[in-house]
C-alpha atoms as a PDB file:
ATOM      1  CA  UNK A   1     116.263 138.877  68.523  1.00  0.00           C
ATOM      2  CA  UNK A   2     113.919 138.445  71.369  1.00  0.00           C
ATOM      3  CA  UNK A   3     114.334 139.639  74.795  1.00  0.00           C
ATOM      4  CA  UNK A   4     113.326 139.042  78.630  1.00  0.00           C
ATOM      5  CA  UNK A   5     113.245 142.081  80.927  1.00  0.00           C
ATOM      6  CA  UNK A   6     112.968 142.373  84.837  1.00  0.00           C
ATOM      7  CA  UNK A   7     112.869 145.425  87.445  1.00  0.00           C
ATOM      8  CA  UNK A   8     114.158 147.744  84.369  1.00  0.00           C
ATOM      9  CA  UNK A   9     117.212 145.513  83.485  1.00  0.00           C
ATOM     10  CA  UNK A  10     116.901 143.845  79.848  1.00  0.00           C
ATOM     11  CA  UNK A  11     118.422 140.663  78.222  1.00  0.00           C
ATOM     12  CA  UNK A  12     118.380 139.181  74.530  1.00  0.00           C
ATOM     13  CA  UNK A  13     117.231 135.886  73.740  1.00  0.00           C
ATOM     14  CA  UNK A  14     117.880 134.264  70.250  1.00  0.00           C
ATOM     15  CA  UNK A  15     114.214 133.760  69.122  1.00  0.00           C
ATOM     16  CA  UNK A  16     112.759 130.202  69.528  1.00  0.00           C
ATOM     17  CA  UNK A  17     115.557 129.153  72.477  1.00  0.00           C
ATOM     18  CA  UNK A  18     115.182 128.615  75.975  1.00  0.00           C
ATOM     19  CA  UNK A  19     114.869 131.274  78.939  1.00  0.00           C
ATOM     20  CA  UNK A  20     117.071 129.489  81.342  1.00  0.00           C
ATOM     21  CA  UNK A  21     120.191 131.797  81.003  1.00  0.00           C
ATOM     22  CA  UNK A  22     118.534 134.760  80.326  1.00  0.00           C
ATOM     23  CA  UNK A  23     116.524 134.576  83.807  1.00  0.00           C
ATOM     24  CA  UNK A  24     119.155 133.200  85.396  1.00  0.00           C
ATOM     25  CA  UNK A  25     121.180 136.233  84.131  1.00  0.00           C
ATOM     26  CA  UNK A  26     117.656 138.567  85.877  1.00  0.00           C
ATOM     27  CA  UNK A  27     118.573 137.107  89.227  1.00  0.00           C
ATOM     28  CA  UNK A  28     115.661 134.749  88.889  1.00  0.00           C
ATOM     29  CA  UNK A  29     116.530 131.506  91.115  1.00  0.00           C
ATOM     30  CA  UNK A  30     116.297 128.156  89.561  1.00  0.00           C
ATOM     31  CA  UNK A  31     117.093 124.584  91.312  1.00  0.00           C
ATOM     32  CA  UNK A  32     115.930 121.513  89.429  1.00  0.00           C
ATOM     33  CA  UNK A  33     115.568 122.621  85.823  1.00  0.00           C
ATOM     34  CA  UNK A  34     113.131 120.035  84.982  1.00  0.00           C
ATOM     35  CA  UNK A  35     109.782 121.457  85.917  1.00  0.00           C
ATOM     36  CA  UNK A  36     109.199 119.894  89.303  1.00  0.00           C
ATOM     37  CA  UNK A  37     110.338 121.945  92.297  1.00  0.00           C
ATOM     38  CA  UNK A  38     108.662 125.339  90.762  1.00  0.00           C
ATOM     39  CA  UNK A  39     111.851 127.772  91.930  1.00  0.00           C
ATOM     40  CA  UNK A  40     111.554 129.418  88.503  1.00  0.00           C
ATOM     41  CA  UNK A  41     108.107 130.446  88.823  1.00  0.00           C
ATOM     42  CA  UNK A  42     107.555 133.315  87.378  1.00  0.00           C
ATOM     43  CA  UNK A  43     104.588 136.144  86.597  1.00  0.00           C
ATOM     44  CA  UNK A  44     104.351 137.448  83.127  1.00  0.00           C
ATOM     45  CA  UNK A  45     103.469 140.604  83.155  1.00  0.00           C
ATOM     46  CA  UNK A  46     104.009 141.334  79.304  1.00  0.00           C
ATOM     47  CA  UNK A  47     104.091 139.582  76.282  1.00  0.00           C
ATOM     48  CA  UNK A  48     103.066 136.268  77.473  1.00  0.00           C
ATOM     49  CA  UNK A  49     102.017 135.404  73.547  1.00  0.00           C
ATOM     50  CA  UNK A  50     105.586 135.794  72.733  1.00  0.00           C
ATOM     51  CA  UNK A  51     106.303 132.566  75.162  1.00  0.00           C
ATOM     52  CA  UNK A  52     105.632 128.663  74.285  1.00  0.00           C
ATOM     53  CA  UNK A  53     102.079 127.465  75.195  1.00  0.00           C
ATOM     54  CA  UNK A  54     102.341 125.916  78.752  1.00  0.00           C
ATOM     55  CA  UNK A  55     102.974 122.325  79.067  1.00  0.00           C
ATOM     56  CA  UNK A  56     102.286 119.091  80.910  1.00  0.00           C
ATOM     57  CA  UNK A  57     105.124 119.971  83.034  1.00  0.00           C
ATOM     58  CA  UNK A  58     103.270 123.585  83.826  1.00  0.00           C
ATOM     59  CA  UNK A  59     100.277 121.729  83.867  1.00  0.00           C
ATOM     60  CA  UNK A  60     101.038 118.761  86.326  1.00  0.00           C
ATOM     61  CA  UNK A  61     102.672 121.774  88.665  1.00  0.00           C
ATOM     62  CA  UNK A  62      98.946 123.098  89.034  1.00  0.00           C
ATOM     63  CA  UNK A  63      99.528 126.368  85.999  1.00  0.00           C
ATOM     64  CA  UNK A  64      96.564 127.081  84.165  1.00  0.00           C
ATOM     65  CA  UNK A  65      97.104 130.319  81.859  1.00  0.00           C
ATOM     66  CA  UNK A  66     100.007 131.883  80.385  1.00  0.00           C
ATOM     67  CA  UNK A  67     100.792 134.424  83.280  1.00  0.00           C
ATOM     68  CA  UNK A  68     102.545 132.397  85.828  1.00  0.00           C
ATOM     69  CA  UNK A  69     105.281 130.424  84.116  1.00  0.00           C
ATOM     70  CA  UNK A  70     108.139 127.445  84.887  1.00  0.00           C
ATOM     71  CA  UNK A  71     111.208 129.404  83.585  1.00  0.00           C
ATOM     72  CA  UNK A  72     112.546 126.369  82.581  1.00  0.00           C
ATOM     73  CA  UNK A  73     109.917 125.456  80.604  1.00  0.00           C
ATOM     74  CA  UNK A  74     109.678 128.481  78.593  1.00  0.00           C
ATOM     75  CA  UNK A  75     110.828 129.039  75.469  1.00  0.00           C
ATOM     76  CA  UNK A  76     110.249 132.300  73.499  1.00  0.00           C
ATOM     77  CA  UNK A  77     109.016 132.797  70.405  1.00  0.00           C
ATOM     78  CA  UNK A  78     110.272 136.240  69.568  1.00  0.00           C
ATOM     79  CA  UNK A  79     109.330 139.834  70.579  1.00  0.00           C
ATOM     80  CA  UNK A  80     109.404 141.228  73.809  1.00  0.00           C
ATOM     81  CA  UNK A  81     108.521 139.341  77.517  1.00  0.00           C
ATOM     82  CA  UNK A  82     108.373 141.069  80.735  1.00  0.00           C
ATOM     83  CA  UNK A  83     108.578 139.470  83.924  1.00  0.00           C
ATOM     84  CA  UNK A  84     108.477 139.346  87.929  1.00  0.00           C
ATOM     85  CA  UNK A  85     109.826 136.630  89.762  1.00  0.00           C
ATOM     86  CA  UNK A  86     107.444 134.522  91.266  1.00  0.00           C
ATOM     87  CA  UNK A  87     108.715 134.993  94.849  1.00  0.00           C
END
């Protein structure tokens, strides 16, 4: 079991799903869900290996690197991520 954490608080994440509910569970904001608006941005601050590789979504948003993030887009691998909300 994988896991997201945020400002001390700490969520589990079945390894290899999504990050949607567990972020959205941190307080992080999210509006489209499909990688366009960038509410979900987020900065890694740990772990970003543990994440997917970026992709064209991240890309086409301007993200180069794996320390700011779509939430949406993510999905981790397994391990440990820590986070700050992009805002």
């Amino acid at each position: 079991m994988a896991s997201i954490s945020l400002g001390g608080k700490k969520v589990e994440v079945k390894d290899g799903s999504s990050i949607i509910s567990a972020c959205e569970e941190l307080g992080i904001p999210f509006s489209c869900k499909d990688g366009v608006c960038g509410t979900c941005l987020i900065k890694v601050i740990k772990g970003e290996d543990n994440l997917s590789e970026p992709n064209d979504k991240e890309e086409a948003f301007g993200l180069s690197g794996k320390k700011e993030r779509l939430a949406c887009q993510c999905k981790i691998k397994k391990g440990e991520v820590e986070i700050e909300s992009g805002y």
